[in-house]
Protein backbone atom coordinates (compact mmCIF):
# COMPACT_ATOMS: atom_id res chain seq x y z
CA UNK A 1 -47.27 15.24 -39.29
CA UNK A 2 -49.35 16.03 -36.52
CA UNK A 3 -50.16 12.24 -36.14
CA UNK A 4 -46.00 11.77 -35.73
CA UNK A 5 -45.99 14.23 -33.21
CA UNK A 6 -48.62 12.94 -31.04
CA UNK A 7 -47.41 9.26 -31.09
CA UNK A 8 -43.83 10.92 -30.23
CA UNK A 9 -44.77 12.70 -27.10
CA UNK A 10 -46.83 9.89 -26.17
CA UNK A 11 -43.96 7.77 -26.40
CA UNK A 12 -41.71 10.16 -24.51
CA UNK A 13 -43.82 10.79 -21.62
CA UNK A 14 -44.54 6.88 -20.96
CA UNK A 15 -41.05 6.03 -20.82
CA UNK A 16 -39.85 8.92 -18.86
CA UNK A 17 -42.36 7.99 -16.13
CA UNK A 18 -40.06 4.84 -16.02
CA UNK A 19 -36.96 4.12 -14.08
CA UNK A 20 -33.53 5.36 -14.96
CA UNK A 21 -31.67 4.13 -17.57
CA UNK A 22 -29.20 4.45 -19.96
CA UNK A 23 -30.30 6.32 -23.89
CA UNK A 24 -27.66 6.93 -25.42
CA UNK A 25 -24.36 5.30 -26.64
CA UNK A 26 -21.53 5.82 -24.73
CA UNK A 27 -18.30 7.63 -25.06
CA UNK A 28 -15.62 5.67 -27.55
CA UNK A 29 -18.95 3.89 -29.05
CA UNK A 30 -20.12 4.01 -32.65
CA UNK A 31 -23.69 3.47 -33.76
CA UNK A 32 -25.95 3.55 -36.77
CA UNK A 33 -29.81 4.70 -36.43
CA UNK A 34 -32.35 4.30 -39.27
CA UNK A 35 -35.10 6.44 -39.70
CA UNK A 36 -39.07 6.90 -41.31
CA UNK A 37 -39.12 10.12 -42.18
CA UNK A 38 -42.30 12.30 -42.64
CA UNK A 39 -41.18 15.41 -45.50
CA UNK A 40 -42.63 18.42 -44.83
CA UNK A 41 -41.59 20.62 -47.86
CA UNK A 42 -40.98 24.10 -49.68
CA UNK A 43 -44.28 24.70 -51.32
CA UNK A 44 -42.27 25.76 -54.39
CA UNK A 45 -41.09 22.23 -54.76
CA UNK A 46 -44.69 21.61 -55.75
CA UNK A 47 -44.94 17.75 -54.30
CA UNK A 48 -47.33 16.51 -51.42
CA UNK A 49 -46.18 16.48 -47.96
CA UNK A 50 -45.69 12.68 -45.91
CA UNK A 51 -43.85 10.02 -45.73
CA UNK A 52 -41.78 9.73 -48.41
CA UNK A 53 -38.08 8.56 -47.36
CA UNK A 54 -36.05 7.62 -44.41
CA UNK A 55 -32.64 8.56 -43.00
CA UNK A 56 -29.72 6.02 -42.33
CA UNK A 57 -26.72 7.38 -39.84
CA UNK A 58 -23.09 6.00 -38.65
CA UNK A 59 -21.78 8.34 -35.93
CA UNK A 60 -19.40 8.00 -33.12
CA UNK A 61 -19.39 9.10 -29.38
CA UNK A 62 -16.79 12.06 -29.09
CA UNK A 63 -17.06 12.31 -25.80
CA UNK A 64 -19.65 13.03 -22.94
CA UNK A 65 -21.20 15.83 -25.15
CA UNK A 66 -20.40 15.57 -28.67
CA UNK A 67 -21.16 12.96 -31.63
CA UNK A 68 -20.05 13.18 -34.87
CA UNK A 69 -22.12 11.26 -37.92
CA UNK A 70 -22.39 10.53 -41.83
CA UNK A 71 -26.05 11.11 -42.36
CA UNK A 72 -27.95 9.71 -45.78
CA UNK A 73 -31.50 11.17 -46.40
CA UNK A 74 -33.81 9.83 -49.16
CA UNK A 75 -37.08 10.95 -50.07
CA UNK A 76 -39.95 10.59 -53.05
CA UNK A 77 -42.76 13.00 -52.82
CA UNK A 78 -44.99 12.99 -55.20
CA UNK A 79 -45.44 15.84 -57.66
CA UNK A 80 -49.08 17.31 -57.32
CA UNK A 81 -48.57 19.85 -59.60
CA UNK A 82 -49.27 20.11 -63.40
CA UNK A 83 -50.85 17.19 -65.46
CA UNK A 84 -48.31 14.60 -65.82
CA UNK A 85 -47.98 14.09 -61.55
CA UNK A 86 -45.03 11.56 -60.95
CA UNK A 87 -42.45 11.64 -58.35
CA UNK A 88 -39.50 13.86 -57.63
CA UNK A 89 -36.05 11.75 -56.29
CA UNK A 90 -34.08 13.77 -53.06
CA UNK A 91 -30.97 12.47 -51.81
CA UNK A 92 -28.78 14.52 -49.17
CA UNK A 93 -25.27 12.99 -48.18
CA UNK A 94 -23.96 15.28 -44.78
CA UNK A 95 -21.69 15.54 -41.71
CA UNK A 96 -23.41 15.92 -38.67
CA UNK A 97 -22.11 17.22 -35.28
CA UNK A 98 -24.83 16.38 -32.59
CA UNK A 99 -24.78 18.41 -29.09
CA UNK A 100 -25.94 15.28 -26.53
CA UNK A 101 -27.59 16.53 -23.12
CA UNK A 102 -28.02 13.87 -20.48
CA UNK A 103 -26.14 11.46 -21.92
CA UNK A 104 -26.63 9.02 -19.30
CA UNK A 105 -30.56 9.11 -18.54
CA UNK A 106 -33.21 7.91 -19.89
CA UNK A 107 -34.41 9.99 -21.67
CA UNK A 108 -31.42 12.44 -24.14
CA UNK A 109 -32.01 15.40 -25.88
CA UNK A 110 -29.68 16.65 -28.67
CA UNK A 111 -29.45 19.44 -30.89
CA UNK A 112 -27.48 18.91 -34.62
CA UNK A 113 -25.84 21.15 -37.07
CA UNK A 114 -24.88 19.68 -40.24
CA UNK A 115 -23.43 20.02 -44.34
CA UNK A 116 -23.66 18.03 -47.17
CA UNK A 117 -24.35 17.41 -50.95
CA UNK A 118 -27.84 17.47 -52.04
CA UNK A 119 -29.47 16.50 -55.62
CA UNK A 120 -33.28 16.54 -56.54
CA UNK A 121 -34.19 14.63 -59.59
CA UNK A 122 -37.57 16.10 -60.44
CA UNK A 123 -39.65 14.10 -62.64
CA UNK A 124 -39.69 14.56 -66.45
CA UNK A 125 -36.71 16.95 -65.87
CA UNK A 126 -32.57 16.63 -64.97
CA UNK A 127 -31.07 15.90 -62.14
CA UNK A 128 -30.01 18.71 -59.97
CA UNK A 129 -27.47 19.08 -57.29
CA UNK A 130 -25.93 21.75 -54.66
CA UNK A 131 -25.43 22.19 -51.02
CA UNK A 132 -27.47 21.71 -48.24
CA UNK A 133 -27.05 22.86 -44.52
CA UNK A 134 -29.49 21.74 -41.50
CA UNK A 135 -30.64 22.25 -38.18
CA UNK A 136 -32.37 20.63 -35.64
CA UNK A 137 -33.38 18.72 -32.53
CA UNK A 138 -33.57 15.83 -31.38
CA UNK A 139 -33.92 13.21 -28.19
CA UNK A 140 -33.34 9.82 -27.72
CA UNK A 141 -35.39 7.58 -25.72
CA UNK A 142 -34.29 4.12 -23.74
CA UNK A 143 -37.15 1.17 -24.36
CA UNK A 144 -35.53 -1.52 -23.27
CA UNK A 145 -33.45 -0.91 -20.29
CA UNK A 146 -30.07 -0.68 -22.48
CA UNK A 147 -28.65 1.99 -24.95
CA UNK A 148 -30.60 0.84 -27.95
CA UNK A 149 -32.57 3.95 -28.18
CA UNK A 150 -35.91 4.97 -29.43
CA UNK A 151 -34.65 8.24 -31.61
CA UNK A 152 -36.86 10.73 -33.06
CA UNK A 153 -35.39 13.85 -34.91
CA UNK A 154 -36.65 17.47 -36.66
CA UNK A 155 -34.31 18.53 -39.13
CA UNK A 156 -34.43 22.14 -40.93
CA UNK A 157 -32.93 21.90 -44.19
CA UNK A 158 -31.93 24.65 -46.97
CA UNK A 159 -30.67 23.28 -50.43
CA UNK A 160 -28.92 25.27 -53.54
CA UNK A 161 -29.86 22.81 -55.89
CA UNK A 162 -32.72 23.92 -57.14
CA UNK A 163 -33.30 27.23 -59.02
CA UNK A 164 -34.81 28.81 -56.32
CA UNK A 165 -33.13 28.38 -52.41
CA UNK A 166 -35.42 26.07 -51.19
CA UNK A 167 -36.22 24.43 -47.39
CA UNK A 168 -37.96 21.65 -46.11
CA UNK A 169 -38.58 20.18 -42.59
CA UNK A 170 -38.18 16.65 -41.80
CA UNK A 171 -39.32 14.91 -38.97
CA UNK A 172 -37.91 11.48 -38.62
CA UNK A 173 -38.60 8.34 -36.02
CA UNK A 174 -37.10 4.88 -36.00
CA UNK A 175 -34.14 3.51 -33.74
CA UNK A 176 -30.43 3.90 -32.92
CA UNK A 177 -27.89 1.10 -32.11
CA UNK A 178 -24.30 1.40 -30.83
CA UNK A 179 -21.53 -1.13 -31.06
CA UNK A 180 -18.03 -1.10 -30.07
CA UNK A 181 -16.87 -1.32 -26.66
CA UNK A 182 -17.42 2.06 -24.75
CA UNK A 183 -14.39 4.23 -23.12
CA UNK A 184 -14.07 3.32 -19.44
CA UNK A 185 -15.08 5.72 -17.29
CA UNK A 186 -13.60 8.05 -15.29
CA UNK A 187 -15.08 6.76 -11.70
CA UNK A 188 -14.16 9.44 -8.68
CA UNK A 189 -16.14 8.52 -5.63
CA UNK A 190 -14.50 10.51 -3.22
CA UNK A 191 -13.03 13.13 -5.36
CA UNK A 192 -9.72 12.87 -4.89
CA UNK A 193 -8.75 12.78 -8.39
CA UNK A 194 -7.79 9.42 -8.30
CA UNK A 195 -10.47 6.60 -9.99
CA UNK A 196 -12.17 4.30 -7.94
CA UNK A 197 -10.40 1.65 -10.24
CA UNK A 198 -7.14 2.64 -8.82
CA UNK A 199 -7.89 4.04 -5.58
CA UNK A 200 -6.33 2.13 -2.03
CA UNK A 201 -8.31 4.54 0.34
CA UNK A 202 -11.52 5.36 -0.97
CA UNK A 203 -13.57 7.96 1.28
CA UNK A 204 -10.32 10.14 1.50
CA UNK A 205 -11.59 13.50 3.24
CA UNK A 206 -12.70 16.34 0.63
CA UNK A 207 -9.61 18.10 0.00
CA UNK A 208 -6.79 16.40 0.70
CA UNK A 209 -3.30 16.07 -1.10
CA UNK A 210 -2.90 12.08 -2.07
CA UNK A 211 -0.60 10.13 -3.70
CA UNK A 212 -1.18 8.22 -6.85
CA UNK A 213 -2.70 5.37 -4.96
CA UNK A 214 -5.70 8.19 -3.40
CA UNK A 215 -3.80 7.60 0.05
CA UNK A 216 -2.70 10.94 1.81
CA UNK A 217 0.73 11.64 1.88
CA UNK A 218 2.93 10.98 4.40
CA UNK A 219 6.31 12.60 3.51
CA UNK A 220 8.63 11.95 6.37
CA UNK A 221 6.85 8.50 6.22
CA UNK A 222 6.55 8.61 9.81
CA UNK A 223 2.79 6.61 9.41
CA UNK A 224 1.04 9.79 10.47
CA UNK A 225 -0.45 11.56 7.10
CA UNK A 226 0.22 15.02 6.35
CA UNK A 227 -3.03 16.41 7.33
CA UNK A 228 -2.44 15.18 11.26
CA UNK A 229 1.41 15.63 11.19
CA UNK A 230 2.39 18.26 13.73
CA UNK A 231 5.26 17.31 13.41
CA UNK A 232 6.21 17.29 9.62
CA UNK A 233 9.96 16.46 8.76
CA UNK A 234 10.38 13.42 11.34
CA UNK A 235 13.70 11.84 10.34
CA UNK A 236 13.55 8.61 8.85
CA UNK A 237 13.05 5.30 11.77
CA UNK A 238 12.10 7.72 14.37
CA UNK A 239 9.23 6.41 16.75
CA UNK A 240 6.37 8.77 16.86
CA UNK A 241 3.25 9.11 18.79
CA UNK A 242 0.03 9.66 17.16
CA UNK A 243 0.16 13.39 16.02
CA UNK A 244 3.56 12.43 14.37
CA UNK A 245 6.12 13.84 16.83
CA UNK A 246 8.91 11.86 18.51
CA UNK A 247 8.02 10.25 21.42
CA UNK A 248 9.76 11.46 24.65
CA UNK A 249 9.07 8.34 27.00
CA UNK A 250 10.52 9.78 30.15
CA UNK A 251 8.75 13.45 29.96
CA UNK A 252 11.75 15.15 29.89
CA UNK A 253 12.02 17.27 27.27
CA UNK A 254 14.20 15.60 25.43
CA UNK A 255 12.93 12.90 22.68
CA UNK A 256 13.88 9.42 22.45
CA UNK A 257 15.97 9.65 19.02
CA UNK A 258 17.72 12.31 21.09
CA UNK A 259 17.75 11.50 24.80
CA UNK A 260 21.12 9.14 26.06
CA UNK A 261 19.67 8.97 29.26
CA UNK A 262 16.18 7.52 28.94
CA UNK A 263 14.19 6.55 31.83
CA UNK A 264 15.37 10.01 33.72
CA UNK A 265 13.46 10.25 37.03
CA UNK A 266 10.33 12.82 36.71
CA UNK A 267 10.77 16.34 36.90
CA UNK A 268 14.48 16.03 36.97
CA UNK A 269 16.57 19.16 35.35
CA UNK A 270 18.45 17.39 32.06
CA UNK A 271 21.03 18.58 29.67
CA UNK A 272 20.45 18.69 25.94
CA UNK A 273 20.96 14.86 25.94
CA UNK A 274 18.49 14.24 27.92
CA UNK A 275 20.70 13.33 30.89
CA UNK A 276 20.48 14.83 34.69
CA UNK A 277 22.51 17.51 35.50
CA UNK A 278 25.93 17.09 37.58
CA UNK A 279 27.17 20.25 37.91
CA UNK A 280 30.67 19.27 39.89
CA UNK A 281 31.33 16.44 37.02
CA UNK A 282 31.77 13.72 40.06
CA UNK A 283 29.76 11.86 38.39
CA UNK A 284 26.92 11.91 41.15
CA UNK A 285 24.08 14.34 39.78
CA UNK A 286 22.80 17.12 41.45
CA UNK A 287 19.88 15.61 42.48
CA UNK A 288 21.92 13.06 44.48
CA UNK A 289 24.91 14.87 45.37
CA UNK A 290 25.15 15.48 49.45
CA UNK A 291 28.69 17.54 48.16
CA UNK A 292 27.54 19.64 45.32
CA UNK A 293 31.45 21.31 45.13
CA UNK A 294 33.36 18.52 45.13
CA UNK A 295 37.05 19.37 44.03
CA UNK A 296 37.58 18.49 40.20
CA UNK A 297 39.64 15.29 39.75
CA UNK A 298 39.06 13.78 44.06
CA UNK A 299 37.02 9.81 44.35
CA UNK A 300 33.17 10.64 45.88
CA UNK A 301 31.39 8.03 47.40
CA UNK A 302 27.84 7.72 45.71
CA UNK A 303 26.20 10.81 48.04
CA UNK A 304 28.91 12.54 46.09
CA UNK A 305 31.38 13.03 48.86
CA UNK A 306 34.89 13.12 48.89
CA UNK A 307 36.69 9.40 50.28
CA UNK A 308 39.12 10.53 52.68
CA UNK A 309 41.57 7.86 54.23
CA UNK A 310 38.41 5.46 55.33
CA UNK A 311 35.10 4.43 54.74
CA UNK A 312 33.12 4.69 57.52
CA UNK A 313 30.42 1.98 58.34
CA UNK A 314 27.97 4.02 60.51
CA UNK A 315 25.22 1.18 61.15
CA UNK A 316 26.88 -1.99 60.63
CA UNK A 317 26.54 -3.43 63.87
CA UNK A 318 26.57 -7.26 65.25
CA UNK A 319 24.90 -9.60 67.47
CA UNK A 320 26.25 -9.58 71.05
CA UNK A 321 29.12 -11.90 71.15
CA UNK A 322 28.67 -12.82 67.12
CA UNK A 323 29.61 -12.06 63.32
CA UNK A 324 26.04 -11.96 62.40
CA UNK A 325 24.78 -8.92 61.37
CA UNK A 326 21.81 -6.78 63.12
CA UNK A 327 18.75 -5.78 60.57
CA UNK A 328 19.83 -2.62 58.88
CA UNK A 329 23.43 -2.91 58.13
CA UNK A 330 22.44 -4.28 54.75
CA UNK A 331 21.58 -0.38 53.23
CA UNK A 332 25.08 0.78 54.58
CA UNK A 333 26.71 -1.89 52.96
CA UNK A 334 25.33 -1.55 49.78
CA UNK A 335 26.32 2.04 49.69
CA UNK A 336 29.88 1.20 50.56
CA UNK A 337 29.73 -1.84 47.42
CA UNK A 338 28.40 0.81 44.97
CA UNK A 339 30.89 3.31 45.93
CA UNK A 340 33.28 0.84 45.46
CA UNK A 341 32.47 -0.25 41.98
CA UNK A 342 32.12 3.64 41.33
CA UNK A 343 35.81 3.71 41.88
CA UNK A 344 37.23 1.03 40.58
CA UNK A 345 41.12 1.43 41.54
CA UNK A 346 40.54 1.77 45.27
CA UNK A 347 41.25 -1.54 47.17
CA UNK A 348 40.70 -1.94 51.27
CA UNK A 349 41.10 -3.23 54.17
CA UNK A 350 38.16 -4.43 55.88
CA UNK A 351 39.60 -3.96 59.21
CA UNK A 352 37.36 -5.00 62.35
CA UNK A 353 37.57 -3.34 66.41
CA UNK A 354 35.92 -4.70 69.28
CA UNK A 355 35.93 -2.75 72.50
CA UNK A 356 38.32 -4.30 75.52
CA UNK A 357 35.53 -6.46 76.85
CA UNK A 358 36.84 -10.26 76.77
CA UNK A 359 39.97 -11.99 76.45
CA UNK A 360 42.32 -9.84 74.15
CA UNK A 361 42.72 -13.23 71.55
CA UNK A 362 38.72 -13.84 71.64
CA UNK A 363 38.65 -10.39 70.19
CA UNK A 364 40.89 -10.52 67.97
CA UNK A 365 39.52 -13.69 66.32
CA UNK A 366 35.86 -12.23 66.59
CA UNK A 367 36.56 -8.95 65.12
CA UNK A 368 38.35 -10.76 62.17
CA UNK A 369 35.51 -13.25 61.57
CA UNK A 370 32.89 -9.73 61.49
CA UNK A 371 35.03 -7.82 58.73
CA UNK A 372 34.98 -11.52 56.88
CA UNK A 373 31.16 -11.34 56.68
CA UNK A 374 31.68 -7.31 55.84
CA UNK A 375 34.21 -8.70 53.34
CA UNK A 376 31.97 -11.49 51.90
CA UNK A 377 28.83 -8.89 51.97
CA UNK A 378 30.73 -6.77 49.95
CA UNK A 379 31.98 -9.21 47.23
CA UNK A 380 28.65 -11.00 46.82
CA UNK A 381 27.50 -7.49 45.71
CA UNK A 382 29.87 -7.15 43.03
CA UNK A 383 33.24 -6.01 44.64
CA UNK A 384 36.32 -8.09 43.04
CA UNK A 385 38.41 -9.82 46.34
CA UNK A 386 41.44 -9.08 45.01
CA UNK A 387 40.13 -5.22 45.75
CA UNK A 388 39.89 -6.02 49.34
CA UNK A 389 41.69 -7.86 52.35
CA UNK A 390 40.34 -8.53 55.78
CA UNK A 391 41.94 -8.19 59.22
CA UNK A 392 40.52 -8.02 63.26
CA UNK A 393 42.07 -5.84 65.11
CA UNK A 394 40.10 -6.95 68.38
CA UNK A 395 40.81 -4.11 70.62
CA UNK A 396 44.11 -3.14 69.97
CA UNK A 397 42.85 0.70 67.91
CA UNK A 398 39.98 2.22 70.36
CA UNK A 399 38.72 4.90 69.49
CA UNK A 400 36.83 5.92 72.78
CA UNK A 401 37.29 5.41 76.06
CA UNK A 402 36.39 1.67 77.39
CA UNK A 403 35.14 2.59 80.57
CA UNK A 404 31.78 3.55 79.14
CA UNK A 405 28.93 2.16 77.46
CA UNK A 406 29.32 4.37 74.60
CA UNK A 407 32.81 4.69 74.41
CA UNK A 408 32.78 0.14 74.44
CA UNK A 409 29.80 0.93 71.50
CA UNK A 410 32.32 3.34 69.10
CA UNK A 411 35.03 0.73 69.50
CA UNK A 412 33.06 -2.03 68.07
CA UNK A 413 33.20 -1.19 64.26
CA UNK A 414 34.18 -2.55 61.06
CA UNK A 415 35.39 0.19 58.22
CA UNK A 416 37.21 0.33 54.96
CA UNK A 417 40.56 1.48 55.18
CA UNK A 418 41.90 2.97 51.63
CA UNK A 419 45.08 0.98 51.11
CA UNK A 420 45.31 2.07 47.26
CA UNK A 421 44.17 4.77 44.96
């Protein structure tokens, strides 16, 4: 027995100095394992200790800790007591349930509990039988780099079937050998609680919520998970930024799925949709309007202002003696065009002056050929014609006095004279 030992831990400790591998079978696996066994016995059974027998197993992988096996023991010591000598017969038939530590190194120790049927046939005499419990410990050893196992094995054993209670220790070496395809394993990398198998976004941060796939949630499936949403509960085709909020392009206050204004001009006051505030409803806003208290229901030009019987040109002047216009009547008449288009049912009269310089016909025709270019100015910048009729007045209206400079200089004007509402 001693020898057994030895060559056991010998065993043991060369293998474990090797690298990892895999001893034992693996969960969903059965095996079968046969043994040598060396019988240490009762010394009432009166026969010599050695080896006399073997054990043969079939067991199955429970799971990561337990086995369950059919174990058959057979032994034939020989009798060394009395004259005639001979041999006694054991035979034990049991259930095992073996404890498995380390299931998946090397090197697998295992303790067993176990009950069963025992008989002893003892030489020159009947057959006896009873029960038999056992104890023990075990370990299992990988030699080849796969799960067929080295397996060596102490077992404690008390049997009824003799007259007296009687116990023997057996210590048992050979080899174990699974079969059967193994359970997959349960594979969680980054510990999501979803297996690498079916996991779309492996390395998921420790601790957070994801779906069946392992991805984080996204529950307003805004494309911003959970765990960076600031903004959880984004209705559904709203455009967020990166912290999941809506996106408020213009700065305003007012979001983008919200704001009928977009594009408001910075640090402009808005209304709950996003649009500038026009307190006088003229449809100018305050930041604009030049008449903040218009009356409700009166036409504003676009400072905000109410039209009154004309529109006054200030700035459209002319070339001496000509219907071309000087450099900056072009802003004054595209204030007049966008006031008209802000107030659609107006139509004018583009009526042109000239001061009393000149034959009274030459200024006729020349005022009428400046309010034409006013006229054409106008409709080129989107003012229908049928809003708007021209006529030259030449000097026939002053409104200053002809004998001066600037009286001659406020005489020569074109305006817009309302004709209709």
């Amino acid at each position: 027995m001693r020898i057994l030992a030895v060559a056991v831990a010998t065993i043991a400790v060369t293998f474990l100095s090797a690298e990892d591998a895999h001893a034992e079978a693996e969960d969903g696996q059965s095996y079968f394992s046969v043994m040598g066994t060396f019988l240490e016995d009762d010394k009432d059974r009166g026969v010599e200790d050695g080896i006399s027998g073997g054990q043969m197993s079939l067991g199955y992988v429970l799971n990561d800790a337990w086995n369950i096996e059919g174990m058959v023991s057979a032994a034939n010591p020989k009798v060394n007591l009395g004259p005639g000598g001979g041999n006694q017969q054991h035979l034990g038939i049991g259930v095992d349930m073996l404890r498995v530590f380390k299931r998946d190194e090397r090197f697998s120790p295992y303790l067993h509990v176990g009950i069963g049927y025992f008989s002893n046939d003892v030489a020159g005499d009947t057959e006896k039988e009873g029960n038999m419990i056992s104890g023990g410990a075990g370990f299992l050893l990988d030699m080849f780099s796969s799960n067929v196992s080295l397996r060596g094995e102490w077992r404690y054993r008390l049997e009824s079937a003799s007259n007296d209670d009687l116990s023997d220790s057996l210590f048992s070496l050979g080899f174990q050998i699974p079969f059967g395809a193994a359970t997959p394993k349960f594979v969680d990398s980054d510990g999501d609680g979803v297996s690498d198998g079916m996991d779309r976004c492996p390395n998921t941060p420790a601790g957070t919520t994801v779906d069946a796939y392992g991805c984080e949630l996204d529950s307003d499936g805004d494309g911003v998970n959970d765990s960076r949403d600031r903004c959880p509960g984004t209705p559904a085709g709203v455009r967020v930024n990166s912290d999941g909020c809506a996106v408020d392009s213009d700065g305003d206050g007012v979001t983008d799925d919200k704001d009928k204004c977009p594009g408001t001009v910075a640090g402009a006051a808005v209304d709950s949709d996003g649009c500038e505030m026009d307190g006088d409803n003229d449809g100018v806003v305050d930041r604009l309007d030049e008449c903040p208290d218009s009356s409700p229901g009166v036409q504003v030009d676009i400072k905000g202002c109410e039209i009154k019987e004309e529109i006054q040109l200030q700035g459209v002047n002319f070339e001496s003696n000509s219907d071309r216009l000087l450099p900056g009547a072009e802003s004054v008449l595209n204030d007049a065009a966008a006031t008209l288009r802000k107030n659609p049912s107006i139509k004018v009269e583009v009526a042109g002056h000239t001061d009393s310089d000149g034959a009274a016909d030459y200024n006729e025709s020349l005022s009428a050929r400046r309010a034409t270019t006013v006229h054409d100015y106008l409709a080129a910048n989107g003012v229908s014609t049928d809003r708007m009729s021209v006529r030259g007045y030449g000097e026939s209206q002053p409104i200053a006095d002809n004998t001066s400079a600037a009286g001659k200089a406020a005489n020569r004007r074109v305006l817009l004279r309302i004709v209709e509402r």
